[in-house]
PDB file of N, CA and C in Angstrom:
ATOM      1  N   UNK A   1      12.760  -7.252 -22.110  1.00  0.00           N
ATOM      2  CA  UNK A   1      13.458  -7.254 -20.854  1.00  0.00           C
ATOM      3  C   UNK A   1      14.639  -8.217 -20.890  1.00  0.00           C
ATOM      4  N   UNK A   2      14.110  -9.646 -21.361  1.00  0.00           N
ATOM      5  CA  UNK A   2      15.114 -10.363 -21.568  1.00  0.00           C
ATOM      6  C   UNK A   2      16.588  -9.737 -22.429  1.00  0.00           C
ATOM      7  N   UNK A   3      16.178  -9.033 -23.580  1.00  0.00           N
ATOM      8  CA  UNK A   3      17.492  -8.532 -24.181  1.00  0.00           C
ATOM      9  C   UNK A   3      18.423  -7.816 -23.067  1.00  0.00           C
ATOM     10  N   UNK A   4      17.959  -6.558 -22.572  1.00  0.00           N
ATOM     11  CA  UNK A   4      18.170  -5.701 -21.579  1.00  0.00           C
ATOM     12  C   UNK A   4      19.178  -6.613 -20.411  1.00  0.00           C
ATOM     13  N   UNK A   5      18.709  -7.905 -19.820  1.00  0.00           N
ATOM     14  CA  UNK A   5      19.365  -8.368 -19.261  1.00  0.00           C
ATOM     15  C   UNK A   5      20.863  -9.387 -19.686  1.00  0.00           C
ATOM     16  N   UNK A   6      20.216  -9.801 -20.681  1.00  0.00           N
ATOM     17  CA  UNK A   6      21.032 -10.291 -21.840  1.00  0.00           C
ATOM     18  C   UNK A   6      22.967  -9.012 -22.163  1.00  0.00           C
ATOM     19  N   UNK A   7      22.185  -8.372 -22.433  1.00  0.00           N
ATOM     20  CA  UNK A   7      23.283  -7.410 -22.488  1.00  0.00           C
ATOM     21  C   UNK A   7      23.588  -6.799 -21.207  1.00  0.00           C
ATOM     22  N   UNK A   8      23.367  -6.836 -20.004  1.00  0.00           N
ATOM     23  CA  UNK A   8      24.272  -6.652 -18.841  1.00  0.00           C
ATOM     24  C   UNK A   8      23.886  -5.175 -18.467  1.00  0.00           C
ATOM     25  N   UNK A   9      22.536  -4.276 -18.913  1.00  0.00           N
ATOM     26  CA  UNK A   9      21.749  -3.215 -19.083  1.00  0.00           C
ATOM     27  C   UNK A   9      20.681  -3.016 -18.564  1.00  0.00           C
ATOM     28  N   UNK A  10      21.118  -3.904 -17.534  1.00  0.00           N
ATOM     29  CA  UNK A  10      20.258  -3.895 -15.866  1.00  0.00           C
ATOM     30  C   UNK A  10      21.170  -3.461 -14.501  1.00  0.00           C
ATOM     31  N   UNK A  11      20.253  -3.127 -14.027  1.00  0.00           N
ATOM     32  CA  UNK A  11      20.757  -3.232 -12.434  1.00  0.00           C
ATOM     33  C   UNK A  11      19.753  -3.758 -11.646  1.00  0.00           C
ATOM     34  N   UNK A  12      20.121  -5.065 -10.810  1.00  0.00           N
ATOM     35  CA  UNK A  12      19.238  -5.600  -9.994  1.00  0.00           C
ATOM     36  C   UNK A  12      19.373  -5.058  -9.038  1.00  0.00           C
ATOM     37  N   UNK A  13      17.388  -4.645  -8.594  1.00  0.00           N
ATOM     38  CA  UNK A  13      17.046  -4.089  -7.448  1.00  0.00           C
ATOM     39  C   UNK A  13      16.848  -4.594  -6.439  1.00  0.00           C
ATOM     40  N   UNK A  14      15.922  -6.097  -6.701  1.00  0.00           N
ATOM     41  CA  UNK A  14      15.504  -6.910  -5.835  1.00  0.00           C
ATOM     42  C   UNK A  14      15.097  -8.297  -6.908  1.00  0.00           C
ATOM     43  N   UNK A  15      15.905  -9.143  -6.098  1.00  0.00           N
ATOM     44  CA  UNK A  15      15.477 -10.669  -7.105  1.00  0.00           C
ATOM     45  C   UNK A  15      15.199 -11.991  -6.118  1.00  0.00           C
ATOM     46  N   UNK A  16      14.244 -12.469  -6.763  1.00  0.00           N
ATOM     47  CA  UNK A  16      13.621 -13.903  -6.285  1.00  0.00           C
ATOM     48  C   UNK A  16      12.946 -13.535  -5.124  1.00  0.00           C
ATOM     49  N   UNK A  17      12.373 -12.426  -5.336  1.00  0.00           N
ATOM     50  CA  UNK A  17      11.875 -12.446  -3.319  1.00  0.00           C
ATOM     51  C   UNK A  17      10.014 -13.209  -3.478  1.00  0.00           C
ATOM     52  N   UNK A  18      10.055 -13.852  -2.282  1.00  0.00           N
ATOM     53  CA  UNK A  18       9.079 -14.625  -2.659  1.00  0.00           C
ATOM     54  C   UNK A  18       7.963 -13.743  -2.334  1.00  0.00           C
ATOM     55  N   UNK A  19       6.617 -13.963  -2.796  1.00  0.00           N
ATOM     56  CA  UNK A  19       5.776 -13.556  -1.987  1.00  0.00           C
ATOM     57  C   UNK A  19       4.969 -13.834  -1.125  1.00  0.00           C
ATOM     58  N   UNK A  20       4.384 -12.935   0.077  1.00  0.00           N
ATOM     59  CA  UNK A  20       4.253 -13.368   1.135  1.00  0.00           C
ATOM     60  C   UNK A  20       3.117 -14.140   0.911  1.00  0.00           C
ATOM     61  N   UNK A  21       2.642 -14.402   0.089  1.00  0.00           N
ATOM     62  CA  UNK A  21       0.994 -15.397   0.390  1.00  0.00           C
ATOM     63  C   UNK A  21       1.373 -16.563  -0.048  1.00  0.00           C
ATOM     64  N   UNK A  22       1.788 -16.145  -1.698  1.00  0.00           N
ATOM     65  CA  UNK A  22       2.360 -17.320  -2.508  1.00  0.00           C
ATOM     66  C   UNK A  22       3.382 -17.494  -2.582  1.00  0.00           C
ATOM     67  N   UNK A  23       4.658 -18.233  -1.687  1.00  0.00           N
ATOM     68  CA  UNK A  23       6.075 -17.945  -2.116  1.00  0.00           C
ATOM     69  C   UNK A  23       6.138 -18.790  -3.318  1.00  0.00           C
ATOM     70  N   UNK A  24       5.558 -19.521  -4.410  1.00  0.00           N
ATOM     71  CA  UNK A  24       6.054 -20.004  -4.975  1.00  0.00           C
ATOM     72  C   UNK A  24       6.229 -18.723  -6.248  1.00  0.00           C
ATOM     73  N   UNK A  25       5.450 -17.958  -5.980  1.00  0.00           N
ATOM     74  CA  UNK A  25       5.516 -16.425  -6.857  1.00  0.00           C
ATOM     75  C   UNK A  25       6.728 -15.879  -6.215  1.00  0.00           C
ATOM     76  N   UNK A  26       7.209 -15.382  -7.439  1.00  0.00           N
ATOM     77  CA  UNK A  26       8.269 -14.679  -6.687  1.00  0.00           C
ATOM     78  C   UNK A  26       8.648 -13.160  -7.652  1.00  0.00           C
ATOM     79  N   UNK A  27       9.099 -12.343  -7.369  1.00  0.00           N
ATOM     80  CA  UNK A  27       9.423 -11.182  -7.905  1.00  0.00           C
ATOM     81  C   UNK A  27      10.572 -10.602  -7.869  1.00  0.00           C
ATOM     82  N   UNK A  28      10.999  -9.561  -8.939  1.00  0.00           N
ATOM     83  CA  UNK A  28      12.233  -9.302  -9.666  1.00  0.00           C
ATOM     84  C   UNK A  28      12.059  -7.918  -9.871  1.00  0.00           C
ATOM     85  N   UNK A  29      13.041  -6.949  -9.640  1.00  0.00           N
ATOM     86  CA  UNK A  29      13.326  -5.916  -9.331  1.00  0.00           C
ATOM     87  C   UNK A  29      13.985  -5.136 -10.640  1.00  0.00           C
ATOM     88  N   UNK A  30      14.113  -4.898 -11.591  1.00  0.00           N
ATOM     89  CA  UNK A  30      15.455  -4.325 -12.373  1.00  0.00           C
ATOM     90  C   UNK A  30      15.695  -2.575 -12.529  1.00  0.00           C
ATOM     91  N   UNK A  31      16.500  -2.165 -12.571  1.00  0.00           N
ATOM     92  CA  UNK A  31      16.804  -0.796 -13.150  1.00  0.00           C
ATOM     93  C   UNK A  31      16.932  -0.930 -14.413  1.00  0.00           C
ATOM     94  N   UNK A  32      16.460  -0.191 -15.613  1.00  0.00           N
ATOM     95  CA  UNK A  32      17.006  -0.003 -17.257  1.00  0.00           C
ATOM     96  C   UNK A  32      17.630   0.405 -17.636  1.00  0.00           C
ATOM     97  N   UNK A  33      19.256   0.167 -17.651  1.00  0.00           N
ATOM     98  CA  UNK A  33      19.847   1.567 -17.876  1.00  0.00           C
ATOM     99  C   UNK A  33      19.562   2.718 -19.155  1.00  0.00           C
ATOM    100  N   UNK A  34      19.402   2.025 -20.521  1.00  0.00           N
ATOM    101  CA  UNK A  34      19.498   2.748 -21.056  1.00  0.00           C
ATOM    102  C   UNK A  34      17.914   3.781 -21.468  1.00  0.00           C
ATOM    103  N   UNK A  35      16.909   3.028 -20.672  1.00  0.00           N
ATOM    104  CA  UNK A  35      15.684   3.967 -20.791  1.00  0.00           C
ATOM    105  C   UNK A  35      15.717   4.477 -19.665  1.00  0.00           C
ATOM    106  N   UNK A  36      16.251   4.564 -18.658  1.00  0.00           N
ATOM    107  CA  UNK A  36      15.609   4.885 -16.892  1.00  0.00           C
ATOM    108  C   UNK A  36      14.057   4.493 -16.639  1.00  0.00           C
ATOM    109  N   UNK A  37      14.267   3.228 -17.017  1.00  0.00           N
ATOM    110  CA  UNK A  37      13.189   2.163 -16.184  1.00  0.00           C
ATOM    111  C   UNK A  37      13.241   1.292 -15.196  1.00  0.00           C
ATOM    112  N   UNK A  38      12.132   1.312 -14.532  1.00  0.00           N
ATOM    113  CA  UNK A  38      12.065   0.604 -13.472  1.00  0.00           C
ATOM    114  C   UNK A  38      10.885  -0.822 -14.075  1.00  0.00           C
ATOM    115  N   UNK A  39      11.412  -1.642 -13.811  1.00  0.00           N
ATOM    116  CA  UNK A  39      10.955  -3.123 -14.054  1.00  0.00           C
ATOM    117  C   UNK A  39      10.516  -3.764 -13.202  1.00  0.00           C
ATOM    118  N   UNK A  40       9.663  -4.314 -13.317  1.00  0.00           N
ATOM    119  CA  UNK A  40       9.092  -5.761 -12.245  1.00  0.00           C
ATOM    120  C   UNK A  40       8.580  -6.911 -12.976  1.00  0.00           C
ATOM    121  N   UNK A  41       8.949  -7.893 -12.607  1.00  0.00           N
ATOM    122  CA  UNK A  41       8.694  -9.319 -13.357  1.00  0.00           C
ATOM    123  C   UNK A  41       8.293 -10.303 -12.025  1.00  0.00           C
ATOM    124  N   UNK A  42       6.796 -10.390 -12.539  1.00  0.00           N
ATOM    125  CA  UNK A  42       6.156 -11.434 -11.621  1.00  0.00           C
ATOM    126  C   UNK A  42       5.587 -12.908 -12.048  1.00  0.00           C
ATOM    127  N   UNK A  43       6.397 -13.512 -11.676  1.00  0.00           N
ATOM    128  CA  UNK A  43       6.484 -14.997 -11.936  1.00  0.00           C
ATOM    129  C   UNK A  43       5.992 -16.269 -11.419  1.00  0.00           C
ATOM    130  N   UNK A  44       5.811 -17.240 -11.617  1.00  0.00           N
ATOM    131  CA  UNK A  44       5.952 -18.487 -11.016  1.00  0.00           C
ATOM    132  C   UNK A  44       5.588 -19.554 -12.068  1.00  0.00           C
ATOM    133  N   UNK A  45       6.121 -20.740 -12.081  1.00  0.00           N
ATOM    134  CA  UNK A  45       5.977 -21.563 -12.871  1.00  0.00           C
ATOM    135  C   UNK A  45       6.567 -21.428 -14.480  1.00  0.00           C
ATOM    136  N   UNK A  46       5.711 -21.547 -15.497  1.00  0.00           N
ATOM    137  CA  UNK A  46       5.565 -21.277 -16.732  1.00  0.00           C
ATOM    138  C   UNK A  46       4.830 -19.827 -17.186  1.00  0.00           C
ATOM    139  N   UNK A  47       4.367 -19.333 -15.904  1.00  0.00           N
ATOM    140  CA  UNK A  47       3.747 -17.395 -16.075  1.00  0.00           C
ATOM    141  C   UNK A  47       4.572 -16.414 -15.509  1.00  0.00           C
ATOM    142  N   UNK A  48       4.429 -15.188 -16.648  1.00  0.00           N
ATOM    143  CA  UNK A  48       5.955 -14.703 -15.912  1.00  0.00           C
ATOM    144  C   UNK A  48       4.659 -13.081 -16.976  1.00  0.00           C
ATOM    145  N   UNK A  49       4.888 -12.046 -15.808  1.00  0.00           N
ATOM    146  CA  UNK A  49       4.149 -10.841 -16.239  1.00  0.00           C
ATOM    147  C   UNK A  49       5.376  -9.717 -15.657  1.00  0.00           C
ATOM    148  N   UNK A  50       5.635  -8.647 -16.702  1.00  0.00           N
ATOM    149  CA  UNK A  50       5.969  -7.623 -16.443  1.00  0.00           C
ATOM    150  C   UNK A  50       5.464  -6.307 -17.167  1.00  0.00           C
ATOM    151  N   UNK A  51       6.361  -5.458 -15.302  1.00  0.00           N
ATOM    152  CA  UNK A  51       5.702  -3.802 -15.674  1.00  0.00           C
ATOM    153  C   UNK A  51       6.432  -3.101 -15.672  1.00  0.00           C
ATOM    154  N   UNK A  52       6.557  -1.964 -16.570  1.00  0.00           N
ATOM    155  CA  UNK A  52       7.959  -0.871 -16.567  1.00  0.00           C
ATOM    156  C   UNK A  52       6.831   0.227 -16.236  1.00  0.00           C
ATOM    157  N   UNK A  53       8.000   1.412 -15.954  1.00  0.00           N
ATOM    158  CA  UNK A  53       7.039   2.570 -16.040  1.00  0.00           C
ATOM    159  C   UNK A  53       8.742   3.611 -15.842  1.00  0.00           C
ATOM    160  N   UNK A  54       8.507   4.347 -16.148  1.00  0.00           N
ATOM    161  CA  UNK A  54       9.790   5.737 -15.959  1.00  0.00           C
ATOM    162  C   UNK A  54      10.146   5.657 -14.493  1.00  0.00           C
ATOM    163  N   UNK A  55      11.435   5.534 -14.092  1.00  0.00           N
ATOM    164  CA  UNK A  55      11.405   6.087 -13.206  1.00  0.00           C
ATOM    165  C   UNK A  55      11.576   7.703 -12.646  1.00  0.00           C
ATOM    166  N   UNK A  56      11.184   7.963 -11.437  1.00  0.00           N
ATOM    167  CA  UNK A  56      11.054   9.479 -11.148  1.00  0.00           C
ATOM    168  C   UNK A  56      12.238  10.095 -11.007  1.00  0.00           C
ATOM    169  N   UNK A  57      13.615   9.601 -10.784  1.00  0.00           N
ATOM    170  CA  UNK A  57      14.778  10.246 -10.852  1.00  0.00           C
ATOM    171  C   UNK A  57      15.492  10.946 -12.133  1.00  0.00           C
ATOM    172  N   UNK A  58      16.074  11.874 -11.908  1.00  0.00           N
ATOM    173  CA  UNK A  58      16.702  12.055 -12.772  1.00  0.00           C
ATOM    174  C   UNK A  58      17.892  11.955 -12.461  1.00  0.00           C
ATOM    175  N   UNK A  59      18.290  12.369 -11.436  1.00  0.00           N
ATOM    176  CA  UNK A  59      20.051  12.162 -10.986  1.00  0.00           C
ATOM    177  C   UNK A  59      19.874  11.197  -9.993  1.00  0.00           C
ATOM    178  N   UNK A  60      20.391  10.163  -9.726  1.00  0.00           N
ATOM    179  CA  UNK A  60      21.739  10.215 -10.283  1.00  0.00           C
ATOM    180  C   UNK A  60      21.205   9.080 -11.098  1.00  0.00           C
ATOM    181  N   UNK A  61      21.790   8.794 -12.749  1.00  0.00           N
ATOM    182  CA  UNK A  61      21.168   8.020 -14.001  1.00  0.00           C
ATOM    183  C   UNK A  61      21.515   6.908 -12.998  1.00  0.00           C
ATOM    184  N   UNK A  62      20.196   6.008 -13.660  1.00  0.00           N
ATOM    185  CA  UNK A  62      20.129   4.758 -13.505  1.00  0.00           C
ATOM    186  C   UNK A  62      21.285   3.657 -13.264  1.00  0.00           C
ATOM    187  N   UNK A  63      22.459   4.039 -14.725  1.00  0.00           N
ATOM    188  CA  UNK A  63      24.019   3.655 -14.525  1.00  0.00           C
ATOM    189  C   UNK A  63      24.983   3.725 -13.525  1.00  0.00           C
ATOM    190  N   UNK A  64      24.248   4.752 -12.501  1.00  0.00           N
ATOM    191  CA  UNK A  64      25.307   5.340 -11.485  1.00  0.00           C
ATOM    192  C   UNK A  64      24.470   4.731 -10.134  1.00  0.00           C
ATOM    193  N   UNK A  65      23.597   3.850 -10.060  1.00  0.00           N
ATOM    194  CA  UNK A  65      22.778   3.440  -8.856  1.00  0.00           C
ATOM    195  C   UNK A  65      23.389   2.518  -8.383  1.00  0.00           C
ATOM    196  N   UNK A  66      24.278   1.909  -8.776  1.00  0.00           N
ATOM    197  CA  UNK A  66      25.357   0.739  -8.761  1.00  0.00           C
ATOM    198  C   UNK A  66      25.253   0.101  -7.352  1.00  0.00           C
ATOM    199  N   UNK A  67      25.390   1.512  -6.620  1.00  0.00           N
ATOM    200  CA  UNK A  67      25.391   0.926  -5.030  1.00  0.00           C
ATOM    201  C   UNK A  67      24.481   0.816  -3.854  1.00  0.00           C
ATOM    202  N   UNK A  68      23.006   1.205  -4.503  1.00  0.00           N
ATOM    203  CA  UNK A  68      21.800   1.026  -3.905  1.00  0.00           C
ATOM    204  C   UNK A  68      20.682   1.557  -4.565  1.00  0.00           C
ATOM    205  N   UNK A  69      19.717   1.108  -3.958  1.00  0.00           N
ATOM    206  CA  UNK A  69      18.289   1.301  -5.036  1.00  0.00           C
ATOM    207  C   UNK A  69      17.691   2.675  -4.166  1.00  0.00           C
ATOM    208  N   UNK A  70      17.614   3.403  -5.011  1.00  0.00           N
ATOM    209  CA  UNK A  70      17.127   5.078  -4.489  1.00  0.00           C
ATOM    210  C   UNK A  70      15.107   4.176  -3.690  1.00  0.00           C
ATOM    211  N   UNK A  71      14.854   5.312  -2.484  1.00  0.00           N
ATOM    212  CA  UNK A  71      13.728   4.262  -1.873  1.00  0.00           C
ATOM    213  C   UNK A  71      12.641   5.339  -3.297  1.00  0.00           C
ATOM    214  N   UNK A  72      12.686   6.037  -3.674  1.00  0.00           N
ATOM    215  CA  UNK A  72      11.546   5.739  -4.891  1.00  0.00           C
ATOM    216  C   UNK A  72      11.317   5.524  -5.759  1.00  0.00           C
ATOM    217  N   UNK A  73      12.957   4.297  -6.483  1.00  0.00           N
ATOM    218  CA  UNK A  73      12.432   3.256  -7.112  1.00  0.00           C
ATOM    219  C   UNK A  73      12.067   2.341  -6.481  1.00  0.00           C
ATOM    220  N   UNK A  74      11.870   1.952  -5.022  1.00  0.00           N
ATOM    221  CA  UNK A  74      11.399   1.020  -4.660  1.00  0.00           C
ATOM    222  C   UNK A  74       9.703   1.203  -4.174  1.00  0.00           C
ATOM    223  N   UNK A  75       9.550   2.244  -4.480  1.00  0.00           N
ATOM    224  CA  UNK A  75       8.251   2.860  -3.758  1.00  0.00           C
ATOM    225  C   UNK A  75       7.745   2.517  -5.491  1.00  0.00           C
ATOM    226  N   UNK A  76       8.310   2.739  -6.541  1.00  0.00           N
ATOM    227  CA  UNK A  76       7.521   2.445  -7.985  1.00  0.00           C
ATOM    228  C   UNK A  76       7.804   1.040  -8.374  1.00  0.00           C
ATOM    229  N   UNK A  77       8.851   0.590  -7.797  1.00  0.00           N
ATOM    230  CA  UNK A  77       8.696  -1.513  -8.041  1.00  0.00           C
ATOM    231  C   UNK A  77       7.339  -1.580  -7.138  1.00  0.00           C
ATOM    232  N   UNK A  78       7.209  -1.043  -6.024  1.00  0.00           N
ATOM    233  CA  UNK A  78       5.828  -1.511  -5.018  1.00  0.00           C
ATOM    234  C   UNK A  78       4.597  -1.326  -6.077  1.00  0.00           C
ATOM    235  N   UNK A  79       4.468  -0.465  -6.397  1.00  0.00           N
ATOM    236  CA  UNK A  79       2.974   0.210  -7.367  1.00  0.00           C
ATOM    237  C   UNK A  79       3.291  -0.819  -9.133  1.00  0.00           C
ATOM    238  N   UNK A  80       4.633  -1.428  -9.308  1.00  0.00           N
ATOM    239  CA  UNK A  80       4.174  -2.496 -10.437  1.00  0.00           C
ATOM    240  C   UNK A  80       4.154  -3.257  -9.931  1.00  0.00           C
ATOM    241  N   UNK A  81       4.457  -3.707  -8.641  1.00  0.00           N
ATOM    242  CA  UNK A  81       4.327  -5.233  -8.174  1.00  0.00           C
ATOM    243  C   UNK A  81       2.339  -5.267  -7.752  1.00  0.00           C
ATOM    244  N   UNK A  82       2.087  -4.304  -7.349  1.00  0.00           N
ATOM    245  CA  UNK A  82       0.320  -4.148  -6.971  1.00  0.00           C
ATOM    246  C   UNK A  82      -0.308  -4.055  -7.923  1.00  0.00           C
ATOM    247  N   UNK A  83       0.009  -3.191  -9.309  1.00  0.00           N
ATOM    248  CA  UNK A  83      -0.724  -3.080 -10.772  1.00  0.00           C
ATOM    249  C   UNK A  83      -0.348  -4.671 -11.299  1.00  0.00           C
ATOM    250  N   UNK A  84       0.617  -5.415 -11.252  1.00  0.00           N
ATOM    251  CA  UNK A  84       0.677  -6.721 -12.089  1.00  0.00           C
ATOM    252  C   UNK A  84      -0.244  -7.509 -10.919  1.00  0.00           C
ATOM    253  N   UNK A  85      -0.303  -7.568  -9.865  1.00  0.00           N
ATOM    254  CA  UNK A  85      -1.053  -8.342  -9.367  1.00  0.00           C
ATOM    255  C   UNK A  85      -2.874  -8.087  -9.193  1.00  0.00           C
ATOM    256  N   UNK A  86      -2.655  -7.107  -9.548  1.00  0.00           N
ATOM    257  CA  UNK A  86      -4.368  -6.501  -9.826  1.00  0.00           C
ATOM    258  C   UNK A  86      -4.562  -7.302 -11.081  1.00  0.00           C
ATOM    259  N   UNK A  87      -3.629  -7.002 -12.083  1.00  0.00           N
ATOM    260  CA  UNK A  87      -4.425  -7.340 -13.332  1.00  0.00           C
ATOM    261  C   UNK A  87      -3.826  -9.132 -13.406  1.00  0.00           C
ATOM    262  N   UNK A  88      -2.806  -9.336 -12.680  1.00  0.00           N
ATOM    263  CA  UNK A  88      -2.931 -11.137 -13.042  1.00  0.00           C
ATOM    264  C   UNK A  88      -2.827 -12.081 -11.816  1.00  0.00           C
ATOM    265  N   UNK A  89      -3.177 -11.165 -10.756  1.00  0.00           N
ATOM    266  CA  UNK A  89      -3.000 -12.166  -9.681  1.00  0.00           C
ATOM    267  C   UNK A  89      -3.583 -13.272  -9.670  1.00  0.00           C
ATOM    268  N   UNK A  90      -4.844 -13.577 -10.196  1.00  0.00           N
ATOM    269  CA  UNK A  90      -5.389 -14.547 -10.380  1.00  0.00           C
ATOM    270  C   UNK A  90      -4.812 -16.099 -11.427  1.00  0.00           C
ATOM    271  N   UNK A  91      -3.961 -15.571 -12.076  1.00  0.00           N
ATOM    272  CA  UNK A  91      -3.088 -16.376 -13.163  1.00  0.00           C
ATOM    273  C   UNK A  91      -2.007 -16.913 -12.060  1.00  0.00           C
ATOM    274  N   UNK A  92      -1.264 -16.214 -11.373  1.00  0.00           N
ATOM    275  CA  UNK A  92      -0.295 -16.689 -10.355  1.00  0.00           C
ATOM    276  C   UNK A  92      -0.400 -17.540  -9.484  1.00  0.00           C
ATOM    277  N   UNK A  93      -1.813 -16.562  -8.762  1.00  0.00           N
ATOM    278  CA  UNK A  93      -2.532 -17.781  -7.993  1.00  0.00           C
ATOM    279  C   UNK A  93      -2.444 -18.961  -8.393  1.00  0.00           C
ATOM    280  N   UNK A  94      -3.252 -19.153  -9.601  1.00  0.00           N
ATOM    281  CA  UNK A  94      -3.449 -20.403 -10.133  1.00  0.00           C
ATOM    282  C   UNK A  94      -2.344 -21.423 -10.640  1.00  0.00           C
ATOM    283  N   UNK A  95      -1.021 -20.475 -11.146  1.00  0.00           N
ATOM    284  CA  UNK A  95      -0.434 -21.344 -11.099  1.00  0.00           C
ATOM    285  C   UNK A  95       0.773 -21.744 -10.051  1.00  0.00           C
ATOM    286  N   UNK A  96       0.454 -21.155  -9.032  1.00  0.00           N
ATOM    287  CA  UNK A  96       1.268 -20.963  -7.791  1.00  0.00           C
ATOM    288  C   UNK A  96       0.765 -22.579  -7.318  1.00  0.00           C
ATOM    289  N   UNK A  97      -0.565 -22.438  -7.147  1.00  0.00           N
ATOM    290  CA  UNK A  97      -1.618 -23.800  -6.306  1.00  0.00           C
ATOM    291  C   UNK A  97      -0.998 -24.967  -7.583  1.00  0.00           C
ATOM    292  N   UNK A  98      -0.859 -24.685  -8.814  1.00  0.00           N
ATOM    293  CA  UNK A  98      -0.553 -25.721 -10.039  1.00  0.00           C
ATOM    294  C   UNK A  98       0.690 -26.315  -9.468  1.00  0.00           C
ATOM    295  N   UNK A  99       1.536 -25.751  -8.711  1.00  0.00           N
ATOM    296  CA  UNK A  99       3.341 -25.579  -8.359  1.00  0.00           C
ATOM    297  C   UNK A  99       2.950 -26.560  -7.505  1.00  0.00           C
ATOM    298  N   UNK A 100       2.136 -26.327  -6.540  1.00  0.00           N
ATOM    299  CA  UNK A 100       1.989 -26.523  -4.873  1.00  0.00           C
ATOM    300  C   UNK A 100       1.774 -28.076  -5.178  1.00  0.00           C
ATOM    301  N   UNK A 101       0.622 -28.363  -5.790  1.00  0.00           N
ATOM    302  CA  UNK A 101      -0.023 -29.445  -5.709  1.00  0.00           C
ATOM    303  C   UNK A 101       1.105 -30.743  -6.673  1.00  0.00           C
ATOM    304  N   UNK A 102       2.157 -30.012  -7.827  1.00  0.00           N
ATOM    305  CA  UNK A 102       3.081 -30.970  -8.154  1.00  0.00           C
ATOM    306  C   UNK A 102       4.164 -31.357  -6.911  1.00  0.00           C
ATOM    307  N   UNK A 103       4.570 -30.197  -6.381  1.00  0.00           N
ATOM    308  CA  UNK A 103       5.502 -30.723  -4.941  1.00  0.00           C
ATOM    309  C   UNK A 103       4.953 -31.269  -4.196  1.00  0.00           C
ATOM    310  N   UNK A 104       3.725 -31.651  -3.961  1.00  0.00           N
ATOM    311  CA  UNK A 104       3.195 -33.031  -3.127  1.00  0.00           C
ATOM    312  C   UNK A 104       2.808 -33.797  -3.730  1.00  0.00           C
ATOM    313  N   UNK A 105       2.804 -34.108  -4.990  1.00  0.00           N
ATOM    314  CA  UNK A 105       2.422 -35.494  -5.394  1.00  0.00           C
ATOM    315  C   UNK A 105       3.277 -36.271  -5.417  1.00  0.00           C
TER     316      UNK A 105
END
């Protein structure tokens, strides 16, 4: 993913949005251009999990979304943002509360 962004072979969908339980988690949105993927990168701290999956469009390519996020790639960022948190919410958690408890000491 990092390359992908690296080379400017993204389109951001949605970035840094916190989440609502844990804002110190926060989540990341991307388009792929050159696979037509849809990306999600769920983060906080030193843990950082991502999910691609195809997206369902075919027109208009990924390259040409320039000026808004079609709503069912946002309906398939929703279903990797719920599959990464099924399988690591508990890691986030943990290091969300790890975050929490350094900003008050």
């Amino acid at each position: 993913m990092e390359g992908y962004i690296a080379r400017d072979e993204v389109i951001p969908q949605a970035e840094s949005c916190p989440d609502k339980q844990y804002p110190e988690v926060t989540w990341d949105q991307y388009g792929i251009i050159p696979t037509n993927e849809v990306a999600v990168v769920g983060r906080c701290g030193a843990v950082k999990f991502l999910a691609t999956a195809p997206s369902n469009l075919v027109m208009p390519a990924m390259a040409d979304r320039i000026f808004g996020t079609d709503v069912a790639d946002l309906q398939l960022g929703h279903a990797l943002a719920d599959q990464l948190w099924e399988h690591h919410g508990a890691e986030l958690i943990a290091e969300a509360l790890r975050v929490r408890g350094q900003a008050g000491a």
